[in-house]
Protein backbone atom coordinates (compact mmCIF):
# COMPACT_ATOMS: atom_id res chain seq x y z
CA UNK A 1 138.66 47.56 34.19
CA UNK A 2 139.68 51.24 34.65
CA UNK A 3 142.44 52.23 32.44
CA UNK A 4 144.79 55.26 32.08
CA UNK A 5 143.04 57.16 29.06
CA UNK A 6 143.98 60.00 27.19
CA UNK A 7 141.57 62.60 25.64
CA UNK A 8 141.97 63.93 22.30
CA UNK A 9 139.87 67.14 23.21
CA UNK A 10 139.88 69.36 20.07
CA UNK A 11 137.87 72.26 22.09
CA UNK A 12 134.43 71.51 20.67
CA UNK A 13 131.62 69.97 22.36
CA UNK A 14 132.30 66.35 21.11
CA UNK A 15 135.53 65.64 22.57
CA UNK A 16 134.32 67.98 26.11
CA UNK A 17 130.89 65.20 26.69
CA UNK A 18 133.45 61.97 25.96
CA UNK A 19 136.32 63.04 27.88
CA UNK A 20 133.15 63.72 30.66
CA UNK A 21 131.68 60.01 29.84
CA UNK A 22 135.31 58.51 29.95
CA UNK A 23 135.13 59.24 34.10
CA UNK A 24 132.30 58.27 34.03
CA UNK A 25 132.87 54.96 33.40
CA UNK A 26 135.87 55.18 35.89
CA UNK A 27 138.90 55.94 33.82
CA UNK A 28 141.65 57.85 35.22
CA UNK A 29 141.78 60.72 31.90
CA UNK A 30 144.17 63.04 30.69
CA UNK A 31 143.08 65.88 28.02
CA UNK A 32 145.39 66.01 25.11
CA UNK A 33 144.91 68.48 22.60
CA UNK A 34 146.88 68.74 19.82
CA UNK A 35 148.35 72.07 17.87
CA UNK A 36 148.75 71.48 14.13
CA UNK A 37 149.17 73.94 11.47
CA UNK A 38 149.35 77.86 12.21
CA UNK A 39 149.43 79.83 8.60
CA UNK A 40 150.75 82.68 10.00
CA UNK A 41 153.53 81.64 12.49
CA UNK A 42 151.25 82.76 15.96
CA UNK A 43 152.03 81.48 19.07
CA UNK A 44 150.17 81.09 22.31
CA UNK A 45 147.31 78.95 22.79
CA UNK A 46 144.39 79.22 20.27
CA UNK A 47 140.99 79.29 21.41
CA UNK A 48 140.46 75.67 20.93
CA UNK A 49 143.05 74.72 23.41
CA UNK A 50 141.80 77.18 25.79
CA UNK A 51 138.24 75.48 25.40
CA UNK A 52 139.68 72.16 25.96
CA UNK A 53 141.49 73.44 28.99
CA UNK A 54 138.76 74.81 30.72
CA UNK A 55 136.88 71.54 30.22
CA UNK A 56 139.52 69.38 31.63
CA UNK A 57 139.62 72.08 34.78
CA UNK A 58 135.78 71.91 35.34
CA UNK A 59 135.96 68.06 34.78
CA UNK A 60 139.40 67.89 37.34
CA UNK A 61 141.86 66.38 35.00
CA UNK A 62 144.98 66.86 33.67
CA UNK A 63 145.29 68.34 30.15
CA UNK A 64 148.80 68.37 27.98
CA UNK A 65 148.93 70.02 24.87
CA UNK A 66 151.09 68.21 22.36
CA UNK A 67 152.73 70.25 19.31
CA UNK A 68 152.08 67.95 15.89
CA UNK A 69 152.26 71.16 13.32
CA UNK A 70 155.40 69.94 11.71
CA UNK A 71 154.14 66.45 11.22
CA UNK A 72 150.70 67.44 10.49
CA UNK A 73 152.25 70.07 7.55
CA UNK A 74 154.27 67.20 5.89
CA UNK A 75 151.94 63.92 6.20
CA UNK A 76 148.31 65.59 5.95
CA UNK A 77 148.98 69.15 4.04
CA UNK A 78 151.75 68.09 1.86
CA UNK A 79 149.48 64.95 0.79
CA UNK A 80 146.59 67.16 -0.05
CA UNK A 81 148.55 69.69 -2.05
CA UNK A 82 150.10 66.24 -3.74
CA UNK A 83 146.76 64.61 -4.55
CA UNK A 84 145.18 67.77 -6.03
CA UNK A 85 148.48 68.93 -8.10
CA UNK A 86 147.97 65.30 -9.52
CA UNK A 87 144.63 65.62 -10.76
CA UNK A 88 142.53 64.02 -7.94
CA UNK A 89 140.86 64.68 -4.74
CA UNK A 90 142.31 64.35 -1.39
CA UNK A 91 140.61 63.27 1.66
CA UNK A 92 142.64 64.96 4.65
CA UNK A 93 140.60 63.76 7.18
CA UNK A 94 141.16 60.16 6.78
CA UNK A 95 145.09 60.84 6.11
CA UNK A 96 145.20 62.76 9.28
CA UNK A 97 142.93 59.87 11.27
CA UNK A 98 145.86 57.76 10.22
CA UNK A 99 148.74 59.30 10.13
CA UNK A 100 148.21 62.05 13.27
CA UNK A 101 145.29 61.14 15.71
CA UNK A 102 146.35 57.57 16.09
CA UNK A 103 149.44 57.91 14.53
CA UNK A 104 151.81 60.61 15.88
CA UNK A 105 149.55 61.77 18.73
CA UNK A 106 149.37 58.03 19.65
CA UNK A 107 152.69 57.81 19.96
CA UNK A 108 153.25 60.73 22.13
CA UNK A 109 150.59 59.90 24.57
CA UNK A 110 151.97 55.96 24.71
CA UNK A 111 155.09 57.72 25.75
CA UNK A 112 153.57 59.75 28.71
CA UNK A 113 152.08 56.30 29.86
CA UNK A 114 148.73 56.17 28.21
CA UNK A 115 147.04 52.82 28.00
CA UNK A 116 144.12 53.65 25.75
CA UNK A 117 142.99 56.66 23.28
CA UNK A 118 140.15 58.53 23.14
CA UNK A 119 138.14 60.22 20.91
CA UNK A 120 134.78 62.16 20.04
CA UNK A 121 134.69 60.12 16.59
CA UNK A 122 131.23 59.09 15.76
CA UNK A 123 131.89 55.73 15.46
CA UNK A 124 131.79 52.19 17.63
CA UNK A 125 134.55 49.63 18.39
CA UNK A 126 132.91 45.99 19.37
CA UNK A 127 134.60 43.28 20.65
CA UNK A 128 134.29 39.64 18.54
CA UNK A 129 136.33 36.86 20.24
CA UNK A 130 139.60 37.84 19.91
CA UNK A 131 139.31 40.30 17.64
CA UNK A 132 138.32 44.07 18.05
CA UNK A 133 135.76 45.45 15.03
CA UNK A 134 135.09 48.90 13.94
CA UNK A 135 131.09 49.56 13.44
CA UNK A 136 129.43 52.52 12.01
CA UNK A 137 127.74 54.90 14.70
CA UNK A 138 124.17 54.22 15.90
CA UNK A 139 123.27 57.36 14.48
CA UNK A 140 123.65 57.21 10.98
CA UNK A 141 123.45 60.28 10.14
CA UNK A 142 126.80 61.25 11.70
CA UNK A 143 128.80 58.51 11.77
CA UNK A 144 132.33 58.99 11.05
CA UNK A 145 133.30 55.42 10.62
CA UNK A 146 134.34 56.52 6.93
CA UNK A 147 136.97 58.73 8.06
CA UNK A 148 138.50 56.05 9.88
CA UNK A 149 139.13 52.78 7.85
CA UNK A 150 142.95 53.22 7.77
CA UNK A 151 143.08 52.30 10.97
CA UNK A 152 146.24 49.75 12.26
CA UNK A 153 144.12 46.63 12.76
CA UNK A 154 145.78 45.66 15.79
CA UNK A 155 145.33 49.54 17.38
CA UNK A 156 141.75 48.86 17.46
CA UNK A 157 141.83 47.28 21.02
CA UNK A 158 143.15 50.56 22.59
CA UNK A 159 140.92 53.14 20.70
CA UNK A 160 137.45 54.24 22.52
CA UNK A 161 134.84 56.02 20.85
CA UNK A 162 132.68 56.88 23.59
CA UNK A 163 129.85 59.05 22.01
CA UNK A 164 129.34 55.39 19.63
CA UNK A 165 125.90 55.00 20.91
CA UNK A 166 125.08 58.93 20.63
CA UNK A 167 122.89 61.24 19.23
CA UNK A 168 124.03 65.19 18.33
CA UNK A 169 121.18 66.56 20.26
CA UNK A 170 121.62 64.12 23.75
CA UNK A 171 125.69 65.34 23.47
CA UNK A 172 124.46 68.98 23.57
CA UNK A 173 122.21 68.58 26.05
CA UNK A 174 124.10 66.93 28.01
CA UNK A 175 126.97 69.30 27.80
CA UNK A 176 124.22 72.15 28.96
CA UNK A 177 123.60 70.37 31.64
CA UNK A 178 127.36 70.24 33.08
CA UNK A 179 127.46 73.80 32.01
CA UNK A 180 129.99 73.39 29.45
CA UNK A 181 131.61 76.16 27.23
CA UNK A 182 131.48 74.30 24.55
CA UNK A 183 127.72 73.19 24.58
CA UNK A 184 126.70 75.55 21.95
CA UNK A 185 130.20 75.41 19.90
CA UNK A 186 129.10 75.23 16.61
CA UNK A 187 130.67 72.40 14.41
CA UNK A 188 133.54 72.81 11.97
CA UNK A 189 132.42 72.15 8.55
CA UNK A 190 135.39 72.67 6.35
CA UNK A 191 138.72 71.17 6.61
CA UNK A 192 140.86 72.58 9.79
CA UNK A 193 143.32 73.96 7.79
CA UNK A 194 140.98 75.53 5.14
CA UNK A 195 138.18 77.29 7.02
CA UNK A 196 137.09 79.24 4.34
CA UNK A 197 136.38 76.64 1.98
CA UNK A 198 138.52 77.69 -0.83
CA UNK A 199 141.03 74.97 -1.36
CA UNK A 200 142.76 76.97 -4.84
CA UNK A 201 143.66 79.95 -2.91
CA UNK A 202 144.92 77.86 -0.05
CA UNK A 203 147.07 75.69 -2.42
CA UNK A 204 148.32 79.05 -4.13
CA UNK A 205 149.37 80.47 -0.94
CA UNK A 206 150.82 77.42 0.73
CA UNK A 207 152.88 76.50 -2.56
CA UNK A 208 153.78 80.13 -3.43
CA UNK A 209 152.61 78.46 -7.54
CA UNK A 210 149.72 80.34 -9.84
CA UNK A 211 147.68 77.28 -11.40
CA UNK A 212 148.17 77.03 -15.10
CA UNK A 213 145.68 77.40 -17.28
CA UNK A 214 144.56 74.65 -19.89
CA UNK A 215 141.78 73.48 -21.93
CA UNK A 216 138.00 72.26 -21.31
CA UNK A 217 137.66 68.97 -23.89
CA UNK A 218 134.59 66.72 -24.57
CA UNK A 219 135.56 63.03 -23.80
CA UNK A 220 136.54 62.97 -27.50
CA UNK A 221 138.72 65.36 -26.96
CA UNK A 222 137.28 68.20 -29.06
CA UNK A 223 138.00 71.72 -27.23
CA UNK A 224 135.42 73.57 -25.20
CA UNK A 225 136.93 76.44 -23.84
CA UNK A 226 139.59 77.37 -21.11
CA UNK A 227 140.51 76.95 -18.21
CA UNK A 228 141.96 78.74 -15.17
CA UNK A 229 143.83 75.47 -13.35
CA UNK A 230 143.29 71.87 -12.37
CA UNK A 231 143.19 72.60 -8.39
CA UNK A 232 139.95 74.96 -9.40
CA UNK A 233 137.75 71.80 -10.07
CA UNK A 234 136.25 68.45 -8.61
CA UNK A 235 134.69 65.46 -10.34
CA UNK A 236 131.51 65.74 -10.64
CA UNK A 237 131.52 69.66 -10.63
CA UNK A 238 129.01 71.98 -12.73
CA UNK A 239 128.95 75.29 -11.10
CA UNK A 240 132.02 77.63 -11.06
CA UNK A 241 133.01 76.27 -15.14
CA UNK A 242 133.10 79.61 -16.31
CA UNK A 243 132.12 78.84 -19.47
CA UNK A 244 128.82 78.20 -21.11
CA UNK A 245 127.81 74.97 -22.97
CA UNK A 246 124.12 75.37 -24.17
CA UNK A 247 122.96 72.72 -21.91
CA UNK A 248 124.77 71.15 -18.23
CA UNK A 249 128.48 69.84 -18.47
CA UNK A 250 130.31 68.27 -15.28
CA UNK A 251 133.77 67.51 -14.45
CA UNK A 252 134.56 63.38 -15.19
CA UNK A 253 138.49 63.49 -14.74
CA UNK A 254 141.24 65.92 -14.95
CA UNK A 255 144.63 65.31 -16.49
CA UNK A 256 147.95 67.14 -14.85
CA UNK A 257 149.93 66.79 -17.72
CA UNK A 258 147.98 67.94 -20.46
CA UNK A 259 145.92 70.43 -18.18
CA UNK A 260 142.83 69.21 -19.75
CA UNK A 261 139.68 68.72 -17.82
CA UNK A 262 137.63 66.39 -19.10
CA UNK A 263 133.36 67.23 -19.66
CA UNK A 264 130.27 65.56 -20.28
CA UNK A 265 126.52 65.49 -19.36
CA UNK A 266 125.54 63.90 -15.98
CA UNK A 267 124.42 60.71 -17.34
CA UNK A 268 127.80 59.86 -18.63
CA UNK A 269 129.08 60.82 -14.80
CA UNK A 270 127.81 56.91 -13.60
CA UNK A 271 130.46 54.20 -13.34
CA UNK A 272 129.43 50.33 -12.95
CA UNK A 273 133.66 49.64 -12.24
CA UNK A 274 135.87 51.38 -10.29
CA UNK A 275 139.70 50.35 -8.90
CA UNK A 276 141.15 51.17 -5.41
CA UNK A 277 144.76 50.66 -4.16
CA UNK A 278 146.24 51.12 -0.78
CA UNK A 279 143.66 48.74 0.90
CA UNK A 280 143.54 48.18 4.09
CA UNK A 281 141.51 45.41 6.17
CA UNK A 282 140.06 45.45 9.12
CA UNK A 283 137.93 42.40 9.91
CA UNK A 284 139.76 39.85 8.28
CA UNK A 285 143.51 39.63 7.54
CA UNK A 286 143.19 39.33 3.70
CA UNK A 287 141.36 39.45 0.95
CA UNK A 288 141.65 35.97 -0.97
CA UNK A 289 138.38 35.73 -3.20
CA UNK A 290 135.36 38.14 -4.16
CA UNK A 291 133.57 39.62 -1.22
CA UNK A 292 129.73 40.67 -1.34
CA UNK A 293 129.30 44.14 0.59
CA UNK A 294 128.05 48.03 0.53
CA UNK A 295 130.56 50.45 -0.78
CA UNK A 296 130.46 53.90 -0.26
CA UNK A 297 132.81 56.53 -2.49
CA UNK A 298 132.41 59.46 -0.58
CA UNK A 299 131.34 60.70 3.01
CA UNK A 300 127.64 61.72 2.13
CA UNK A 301 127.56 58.35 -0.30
CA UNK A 302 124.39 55.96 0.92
CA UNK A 303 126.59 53.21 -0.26
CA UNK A 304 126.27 50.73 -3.00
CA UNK A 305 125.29 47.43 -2.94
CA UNK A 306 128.98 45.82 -4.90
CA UNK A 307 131.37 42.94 -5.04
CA UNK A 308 135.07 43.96 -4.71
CA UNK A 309 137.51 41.40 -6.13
CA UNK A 310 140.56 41.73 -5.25
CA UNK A 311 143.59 41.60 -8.04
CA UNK A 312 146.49 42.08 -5.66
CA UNK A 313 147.39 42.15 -1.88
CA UNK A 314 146.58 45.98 -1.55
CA UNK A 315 144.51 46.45 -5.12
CA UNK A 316 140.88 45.46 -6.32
CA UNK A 317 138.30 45.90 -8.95
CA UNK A 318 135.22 46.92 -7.29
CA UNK A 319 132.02 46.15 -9.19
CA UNK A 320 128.87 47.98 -8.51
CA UNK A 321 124.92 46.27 -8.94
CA UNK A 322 123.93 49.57 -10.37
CA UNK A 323 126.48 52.42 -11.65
CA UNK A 324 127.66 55.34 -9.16
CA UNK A 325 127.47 58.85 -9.88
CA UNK A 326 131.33 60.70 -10.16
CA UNK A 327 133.82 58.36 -8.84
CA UNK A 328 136.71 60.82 -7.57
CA UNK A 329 140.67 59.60 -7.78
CA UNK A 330 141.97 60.50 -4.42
CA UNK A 331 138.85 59.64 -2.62
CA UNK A 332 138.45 56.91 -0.17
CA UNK A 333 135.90 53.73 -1.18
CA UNK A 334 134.89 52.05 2.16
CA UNK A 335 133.63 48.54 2.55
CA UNK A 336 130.54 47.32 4.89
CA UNK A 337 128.93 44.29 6.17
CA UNK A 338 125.87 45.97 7.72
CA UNK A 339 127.55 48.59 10.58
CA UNK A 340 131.05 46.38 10.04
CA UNK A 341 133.64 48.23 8.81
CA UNK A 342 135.31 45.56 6.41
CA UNK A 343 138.17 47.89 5.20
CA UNK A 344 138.70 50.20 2.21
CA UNK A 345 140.94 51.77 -0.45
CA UNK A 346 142.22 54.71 -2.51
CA UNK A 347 140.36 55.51 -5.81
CA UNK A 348 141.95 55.29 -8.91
CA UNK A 349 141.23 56.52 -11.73
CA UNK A 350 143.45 54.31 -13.91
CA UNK A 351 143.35 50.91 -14.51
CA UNK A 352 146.20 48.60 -11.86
């Protein structure tokens, strides 16, 4: 049944081809593109809305821009800064899924009468009975469905993922074919609000605070060398140390009160055990006894064959077959049946 669907069009080619598909299948559509966080104060319309625009014009549909940069700044940016200043690593893009593109923008399109959401998420929603599942994408190799297991359970049933079923290549070609400006748009790789890629200078400038220094220590705590701040370094990390060690020395945790960062050889990187917090479910309402499934700890993870038992409503041990490489507090650890998306949680590093 055709429903009144909004559009989040971010200007790139993705959101242009589903927004496209979405009349398609005989929606009435609305393009809603979102503003978020401007470092230097401009105003106007930046490119990407302009893109989106020009879609929605070619395509005949409205298009409403919606301004989110104050709640985007203090639920996705202030998180990140947060995460980092406390020794682990933040994953904005599954804050902001939660908190902004089917949080706040949600909200504001619900209140200028949309029925359903749309997005160019790599991703599928199926219908089982009465409930609504979310499913990985049928190609693999971009699905997003990690990025989006904070999802409200019962918002499921008015979220469509239209490009689900899609390759990369068949979206591009298809948007050549409807002459689109965005055909050839080249994907962003880095998070929105740090293009460049360098998340220390971005915390420095956003905070207005110089990292302090501290000390490199083996994991018996015997002094390696210095330092030039926390936010500088990621589990797992080897290049950029700054220091040399006679043979290979990664990152295994970071402290924020002592400033110490933690080293040791890669084989000593692999944990078996691992806790998350902050779970949420999405194909079943809770989690009573051990559960059997594929875990992954990071976007570009293959996933894990493990069996997470839980230890509280929102908390679990997870337990892997075979020990995974860097574990990173902060990080999100998603849980699979096959394409299901069972549910996930935060990464701790500490024991609940």
């Amino acid at each position: 049944m055709p429903k009144n669907v909004f559009a989040a069009m971010s200007g790139g080619v993705d959101s242009s081809v589903a927004a496209y598909l979405l009349l398609q299948a005989g929606h009435d559509v609305t393009g809603a593109t979102m503003t978020l966080y401007r470092p230097n104060g401009e105003t106007g319309d930046t490119s990407d809305v302009t893109d989106a625009r020009a879609i929605c014009r070619k395509l005949g549909i409205p298009h409403k821009t919606y301004d989110m940069g104050e709640v985007f700044c203090r639920r996705v940016i202030e998180d990140f800064i947060r995460v980092y200043e406390e020794g682990g690593t933040p994953n904005p893009c599954v804050t902001c899924n939660k908190t902004i593109k089917f949080g706040a923008l949600w909200d504001a399109v619900r209140a200028d009468g949309a029925e359903m959401l749309a997005t160019g998420h790599y991703a599928r929603i199926v219908r089982n009975g009465d409930r609504f599942l979310l499913y990985k994408a049928t190609d693999e190799r971009k699905d997003q469905s990690y990025f989006l297991w904070q999802l409200p359970r019962d918002l499921l049933s008015r979220i469509l993922f239209p490009l689900g079923t899609m390759t990369k290549p068949e979206i591009r070609d298809l948007a050549a074919s409807l002459s689109f400006e965005t055909a050839h748009k080249s994907d962003s790789q880095d998070i929105c609000f740090i293009p460049d890629g360098d998340y220390a200078a971005f915390l420095t400038r956003y905070t207005g605070r110089e990292p302090l220094p501290g000390e490199y220590v083996s994991e018996d705590g015997q002094v390696l060398g210095s330092h030039k701040g926390i936010i500088h370094y990621t589990v797992g990390q080897r290049k950029g140390l700054g220091v040399a060690f006679g043979q290979p020395m990664f990152v295994k945790s970071k402290d924020p009160f002592s400033r110490r960062i933690v080293l040791t050889v890669n084989d000593r990187l692999f944990e078996r055990e691992i806790r998350v917090s902050d779970i949420n479910l999405l194909a079943t309402n809770r989690l009573d006894t051990p559960v059997r499934c594929e875990v992954k700890i990071r976007y570009n993870h293959r996933g894990a064959s493990a069996t997470v038992i839980p230890t509280g409503e929102t908390t679990a041990r997870i337990l892997f077959d075979e020990p995974q490489r860097a574990p990173a507090e902060g990080q999100s650890a998603v849980f699979y049946d096959g394409d299901t998306v069972l549910g996930g949680g935060i990464i701790r590093q500490n024991p609940l």
